[in-house]
Protein backbone atom coordinates (compact mmCIF):
# COMPACT_ATOMS: atom_id res chain seq x y z
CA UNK A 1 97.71 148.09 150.71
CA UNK A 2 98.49 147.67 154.65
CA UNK A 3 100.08 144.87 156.56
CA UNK A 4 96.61 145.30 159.05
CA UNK A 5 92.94 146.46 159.05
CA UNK A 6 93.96 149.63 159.79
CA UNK A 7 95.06 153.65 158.59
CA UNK A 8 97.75 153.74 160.89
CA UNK A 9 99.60 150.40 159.61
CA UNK A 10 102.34 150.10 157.72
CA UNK A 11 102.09 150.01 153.90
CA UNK A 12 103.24 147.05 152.22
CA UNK A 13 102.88 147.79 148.58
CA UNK A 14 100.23 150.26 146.20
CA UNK A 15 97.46 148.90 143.75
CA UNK A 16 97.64 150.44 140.55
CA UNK A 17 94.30 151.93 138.84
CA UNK A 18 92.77 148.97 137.25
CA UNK A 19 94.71 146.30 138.84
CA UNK A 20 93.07 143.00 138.90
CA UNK A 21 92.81 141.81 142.45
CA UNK A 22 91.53 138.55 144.09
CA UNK A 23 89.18 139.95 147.47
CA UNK A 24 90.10 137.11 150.68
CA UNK A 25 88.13 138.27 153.71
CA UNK A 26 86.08 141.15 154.58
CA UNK A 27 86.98 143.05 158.21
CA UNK A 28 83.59 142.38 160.72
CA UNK A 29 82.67 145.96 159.99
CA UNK A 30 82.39 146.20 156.39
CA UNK A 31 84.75 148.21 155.75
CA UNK A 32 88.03 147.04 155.10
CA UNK A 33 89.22 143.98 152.54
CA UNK A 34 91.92 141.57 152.83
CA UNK A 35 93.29 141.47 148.63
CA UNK A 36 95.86 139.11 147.00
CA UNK A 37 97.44 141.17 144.63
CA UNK A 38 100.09 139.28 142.57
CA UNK A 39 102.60 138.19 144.98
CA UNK A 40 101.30 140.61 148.13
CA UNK A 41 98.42 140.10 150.15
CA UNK A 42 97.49 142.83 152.64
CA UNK A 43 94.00 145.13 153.85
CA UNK A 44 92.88 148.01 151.89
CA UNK A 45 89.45 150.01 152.42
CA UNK A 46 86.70 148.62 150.62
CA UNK A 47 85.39 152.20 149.37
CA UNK A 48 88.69 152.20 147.33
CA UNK A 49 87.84 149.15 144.90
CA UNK A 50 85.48 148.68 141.77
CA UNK A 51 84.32 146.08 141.23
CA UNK A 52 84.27 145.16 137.57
């Protein structure tokens, strides 16, 4: 999970496989998702989540 909507910003904390995680805003382009997970809220790349 990054601090920004993008590969080059910082990390602020990791999603572990099968975490359950609440989906805020989507980036204009489709491909990037702001999460809540927990206590953290950053962006992560959509093609990296399941839904389930």
């Amino acid at each position: 999970m990054r601090s920004k909507l993008s590969r080059s910003s910082e990390p602020v904390s990791r999603i572990v496989y099968e975490e359950e995680v609440v989906v805020l805003e989507k980036s204009a382009d489709g491909e990037w998702v702001k999460i809540w997970a927990g206590v953290q809220e950053g962006w992560v790349l959509l093609k990296n989540l399941e839904r389930m």
